[in-house]
Protein backbone atom coordinates (compact mmCIF):
# COMPACT_ATOMS: atom_id res chain seq x y z
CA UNK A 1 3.34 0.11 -26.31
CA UNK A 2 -0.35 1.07 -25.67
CA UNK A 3 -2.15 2.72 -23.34
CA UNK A 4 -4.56 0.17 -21.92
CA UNK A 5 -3.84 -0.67 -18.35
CA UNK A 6 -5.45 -3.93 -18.05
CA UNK A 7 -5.28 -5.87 -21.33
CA UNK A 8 -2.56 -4.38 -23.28
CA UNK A 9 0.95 -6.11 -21.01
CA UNK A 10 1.07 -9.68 -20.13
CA UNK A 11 1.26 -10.82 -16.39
CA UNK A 12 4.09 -12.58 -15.47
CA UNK A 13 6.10 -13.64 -12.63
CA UNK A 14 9.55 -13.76 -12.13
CA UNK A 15 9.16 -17.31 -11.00
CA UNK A 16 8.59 -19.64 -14.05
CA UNK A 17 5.66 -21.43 -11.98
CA UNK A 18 3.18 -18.65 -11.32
CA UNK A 19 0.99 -21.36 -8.79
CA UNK A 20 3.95 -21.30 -6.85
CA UNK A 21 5.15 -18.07 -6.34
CA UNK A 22 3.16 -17.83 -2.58
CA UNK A 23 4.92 -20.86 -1.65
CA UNK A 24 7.97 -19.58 -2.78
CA UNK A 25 8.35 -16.22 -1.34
CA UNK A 26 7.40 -17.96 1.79
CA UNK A 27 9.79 -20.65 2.07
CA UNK A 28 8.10 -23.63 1.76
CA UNK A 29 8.95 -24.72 -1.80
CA UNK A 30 12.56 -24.32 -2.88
CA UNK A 31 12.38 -22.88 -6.49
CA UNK A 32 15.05 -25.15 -7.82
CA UNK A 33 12.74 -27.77 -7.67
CA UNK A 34 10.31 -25.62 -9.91
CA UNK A 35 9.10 -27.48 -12.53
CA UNK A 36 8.46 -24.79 -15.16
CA UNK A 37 12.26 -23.36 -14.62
CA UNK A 38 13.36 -23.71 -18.27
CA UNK A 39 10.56 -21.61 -19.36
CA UNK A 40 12.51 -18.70 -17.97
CA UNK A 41 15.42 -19.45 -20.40
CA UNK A 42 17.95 -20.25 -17.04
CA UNK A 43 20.87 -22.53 -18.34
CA UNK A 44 20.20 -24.74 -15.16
CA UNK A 45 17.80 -25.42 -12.44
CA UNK A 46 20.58 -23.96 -10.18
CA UNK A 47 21.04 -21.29 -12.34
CA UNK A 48 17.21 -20.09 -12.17
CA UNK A 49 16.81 -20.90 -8.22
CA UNK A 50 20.31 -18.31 -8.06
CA UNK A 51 18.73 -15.51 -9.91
CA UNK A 52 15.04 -15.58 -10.04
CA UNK A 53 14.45 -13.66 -6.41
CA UNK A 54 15.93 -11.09 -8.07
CA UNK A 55 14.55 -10.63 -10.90
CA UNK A 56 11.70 -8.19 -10.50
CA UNK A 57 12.73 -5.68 -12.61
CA UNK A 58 13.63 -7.67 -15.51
CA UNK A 59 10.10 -9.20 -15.18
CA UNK A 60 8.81 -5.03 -15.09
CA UNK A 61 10.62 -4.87 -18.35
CA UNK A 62 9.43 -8.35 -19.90
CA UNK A 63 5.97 -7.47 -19.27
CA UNK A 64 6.64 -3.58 -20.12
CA UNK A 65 7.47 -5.15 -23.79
CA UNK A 66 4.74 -6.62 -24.43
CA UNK A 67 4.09 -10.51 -26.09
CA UNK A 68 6.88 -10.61 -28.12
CA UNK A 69 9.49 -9.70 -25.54
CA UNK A 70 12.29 -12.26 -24.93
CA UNK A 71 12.48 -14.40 -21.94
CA UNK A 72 12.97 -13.40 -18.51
CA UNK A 73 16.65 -14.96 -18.74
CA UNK A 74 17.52 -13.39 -21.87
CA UNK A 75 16.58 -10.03 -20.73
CA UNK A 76 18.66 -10.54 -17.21
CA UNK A 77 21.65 -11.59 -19.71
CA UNK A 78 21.42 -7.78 -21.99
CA UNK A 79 20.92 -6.19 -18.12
CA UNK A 80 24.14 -7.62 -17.34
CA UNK A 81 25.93 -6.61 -20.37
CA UNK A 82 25.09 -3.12 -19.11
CA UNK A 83 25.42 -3.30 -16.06
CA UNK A 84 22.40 -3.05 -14.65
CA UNK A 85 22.92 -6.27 -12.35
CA UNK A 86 25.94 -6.47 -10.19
CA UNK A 87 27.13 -9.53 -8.78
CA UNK A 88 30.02 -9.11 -5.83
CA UNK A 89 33.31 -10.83 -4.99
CA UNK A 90 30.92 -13.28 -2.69
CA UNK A 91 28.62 -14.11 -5.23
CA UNK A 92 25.75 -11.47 -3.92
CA UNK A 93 23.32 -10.35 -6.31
CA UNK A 94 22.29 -6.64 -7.10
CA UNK A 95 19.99 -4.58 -9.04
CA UNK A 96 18.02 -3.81 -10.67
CA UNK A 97 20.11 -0.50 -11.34
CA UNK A 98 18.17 1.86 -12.61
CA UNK A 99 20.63 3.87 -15.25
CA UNK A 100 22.10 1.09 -16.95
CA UNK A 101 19.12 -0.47 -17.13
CA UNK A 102 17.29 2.86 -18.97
CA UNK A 103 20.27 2.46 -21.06
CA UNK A 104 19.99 -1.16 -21.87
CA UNK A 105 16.32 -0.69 -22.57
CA UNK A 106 16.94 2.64 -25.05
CA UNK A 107 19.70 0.48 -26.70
CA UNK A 108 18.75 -3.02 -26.46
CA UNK A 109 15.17 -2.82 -27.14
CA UNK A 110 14.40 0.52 -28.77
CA UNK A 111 12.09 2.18 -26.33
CA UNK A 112 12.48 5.35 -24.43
CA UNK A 113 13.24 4.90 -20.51
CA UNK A 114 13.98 7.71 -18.01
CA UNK A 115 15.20 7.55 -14.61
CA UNK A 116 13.14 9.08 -11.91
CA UNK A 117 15.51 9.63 -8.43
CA UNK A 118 12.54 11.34 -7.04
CA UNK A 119 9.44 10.82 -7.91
CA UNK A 120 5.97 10.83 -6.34
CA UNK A 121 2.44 9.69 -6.56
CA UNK A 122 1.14 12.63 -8.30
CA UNK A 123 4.13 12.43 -10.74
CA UNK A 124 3.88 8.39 -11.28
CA UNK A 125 0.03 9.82 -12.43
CA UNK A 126 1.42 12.38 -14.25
CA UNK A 127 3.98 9.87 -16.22
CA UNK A 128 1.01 7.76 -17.01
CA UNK A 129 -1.37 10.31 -18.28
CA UNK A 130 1.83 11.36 -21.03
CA UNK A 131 1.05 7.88 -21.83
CA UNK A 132 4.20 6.16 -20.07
CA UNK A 133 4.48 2.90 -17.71
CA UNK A 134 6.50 2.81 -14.38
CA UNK A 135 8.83 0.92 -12.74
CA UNK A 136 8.49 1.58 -9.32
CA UNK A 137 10.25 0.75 -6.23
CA UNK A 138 7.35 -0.87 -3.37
CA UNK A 139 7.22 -3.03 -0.62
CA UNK A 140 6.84 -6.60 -1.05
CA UNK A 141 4.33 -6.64 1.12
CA UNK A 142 1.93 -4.51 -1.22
CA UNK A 143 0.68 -8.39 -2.38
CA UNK A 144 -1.04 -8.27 1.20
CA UNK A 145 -2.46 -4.45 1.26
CA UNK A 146 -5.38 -5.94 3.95
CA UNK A 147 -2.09 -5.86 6.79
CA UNK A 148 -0.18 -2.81 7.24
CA UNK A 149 2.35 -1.78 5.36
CA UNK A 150 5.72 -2.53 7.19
CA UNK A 151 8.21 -0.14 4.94
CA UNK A 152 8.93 1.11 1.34
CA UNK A 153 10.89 -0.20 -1.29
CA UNK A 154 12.97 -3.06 -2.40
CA UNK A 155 10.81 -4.21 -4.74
CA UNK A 156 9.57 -3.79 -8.47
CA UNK A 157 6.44 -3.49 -10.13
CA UNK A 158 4.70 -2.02 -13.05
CA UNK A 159 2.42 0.87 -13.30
CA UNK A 160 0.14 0.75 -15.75
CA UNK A 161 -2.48 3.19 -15.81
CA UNK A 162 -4.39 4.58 -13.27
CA UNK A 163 -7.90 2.90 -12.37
CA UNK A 164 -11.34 4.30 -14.27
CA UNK A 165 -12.35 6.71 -11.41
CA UNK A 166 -8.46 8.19 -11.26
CA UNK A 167 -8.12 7.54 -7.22
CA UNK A 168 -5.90 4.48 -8.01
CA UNK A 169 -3.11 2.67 -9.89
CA UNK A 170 -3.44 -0.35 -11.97
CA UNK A 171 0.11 -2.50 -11.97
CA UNK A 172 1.31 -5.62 -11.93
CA UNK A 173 3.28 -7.43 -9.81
CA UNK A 174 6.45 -9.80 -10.52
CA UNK A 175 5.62 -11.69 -7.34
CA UNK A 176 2.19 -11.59 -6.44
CA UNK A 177 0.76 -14.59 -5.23
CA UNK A 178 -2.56 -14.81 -7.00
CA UNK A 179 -4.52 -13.30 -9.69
CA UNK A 180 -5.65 -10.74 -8.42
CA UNK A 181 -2.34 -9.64 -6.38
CA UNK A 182 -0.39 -10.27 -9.59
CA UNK A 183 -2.92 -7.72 -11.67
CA UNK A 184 -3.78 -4.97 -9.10
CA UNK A 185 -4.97 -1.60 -8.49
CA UNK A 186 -4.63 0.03 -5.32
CA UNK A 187 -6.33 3.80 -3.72
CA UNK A 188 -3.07 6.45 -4.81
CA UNK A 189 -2.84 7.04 -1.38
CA UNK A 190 -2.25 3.39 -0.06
CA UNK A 191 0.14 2.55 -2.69
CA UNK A 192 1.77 5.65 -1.19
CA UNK A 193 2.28 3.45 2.06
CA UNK A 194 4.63 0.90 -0.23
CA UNK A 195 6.51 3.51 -2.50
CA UNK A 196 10.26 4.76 -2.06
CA UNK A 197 9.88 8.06 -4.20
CA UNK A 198 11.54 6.59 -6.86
CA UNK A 199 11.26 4.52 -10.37
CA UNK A 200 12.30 4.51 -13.83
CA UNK A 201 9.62 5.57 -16.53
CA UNK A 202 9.25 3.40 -20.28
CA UNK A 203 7.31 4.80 -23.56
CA UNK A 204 5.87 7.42 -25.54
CA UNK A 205 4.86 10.66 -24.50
CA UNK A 206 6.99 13.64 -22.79
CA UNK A 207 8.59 13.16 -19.31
């Protein structure tokens, strides 16, 4: 892992098309039909449209491993194995789990992860200037930062750095609808509006 914020991780979405994700999360396009689906490595179309709504934190780790990481699919199959995504007696869906998933990452893939219970702004910049990325539970909603924010949490994306005049955080987001919602920095303090005070940290440097 490096420490660039804006060129070193790929951007990726955890939908396979990434000019669909807007019409997607809004309803209007039902992912099964998305044409890109086996890039994800899903066994089926059915498979993919089951899973890939929640898969936001095993698109945090894809991108957090850089261009050679495995697909989105593969890495939701190891984050099984430990545990890190439930699935219930009715068939509901859950995770990302943070401590299983640290685990899977240590294991699996070699790098150092930490879980972070509570954590806040000033320690997401403090994680990041020991040279770390985070995982952080947002809002969905932080792809539309011009409304205001309606709650915190639910969500995953992936600190990167913080921006070039240290008021803000670069990260990317799993399902942002665009470019530039996909790749974005935000002031510390309106991320703040998003966050739930908690996240799971990846990388070098000392916790």
């Amino acid at each position: 892992m490096t420490s660039c914020p804006t060129c070193a991780y790929p951007s990726h979405t955890q939908f396979a098309s990434p000019d669909l994700v807007g019409a997607i999360v809004a309803g209007e396009f039902d992912r099964a039909r998305d044409p890109a689906w086996r890039e994800s490595g899903a066994a089926t179309a059915e498979e993919y449209a089951r899973w890939s709504g929640h898969l936001c934190g095993a698109t945090c780790l894809r991108m957090a491993l850089g261009p050679g990481a495995p697909s989105l699919f593969e890495i939701r199959d190891g984050a099984l194995k430990y545990g890190a995504y439930t699935v219930d007696a009715d068939g509901e869906i859950h995770g990302m789990i943070y401590a299983p998933a640290a685990t899977y990452v240590r294991e699996v893939h070699g790098v150092g992860a930490e879980v972070h219970r509570e954590l806040t702004t000033d320690g997401i910049g403090a994680l990041l200037d020991a040279g770390r990325l985070v995982i952080a539970s947002v809002h969905y909603a932080i792809r539309r930062p011009q409304e205001p924010a309606p709650g915190r949490g639910g969500h995953l994306v992936l600190v990167t750095g913080r921006t070039a005049d240290g008021s803000g955080f670069h990260f990317h987001n799993p399902s942002g609808t665009d470019a530039a919602t996909r790749t974005a920095d935000l002031p510390v303090e309106r991320f703040a509006d998003y966050f739930a005070g908690r996240g799971m940290s990846l990388g070098g440097g000392e916790v």
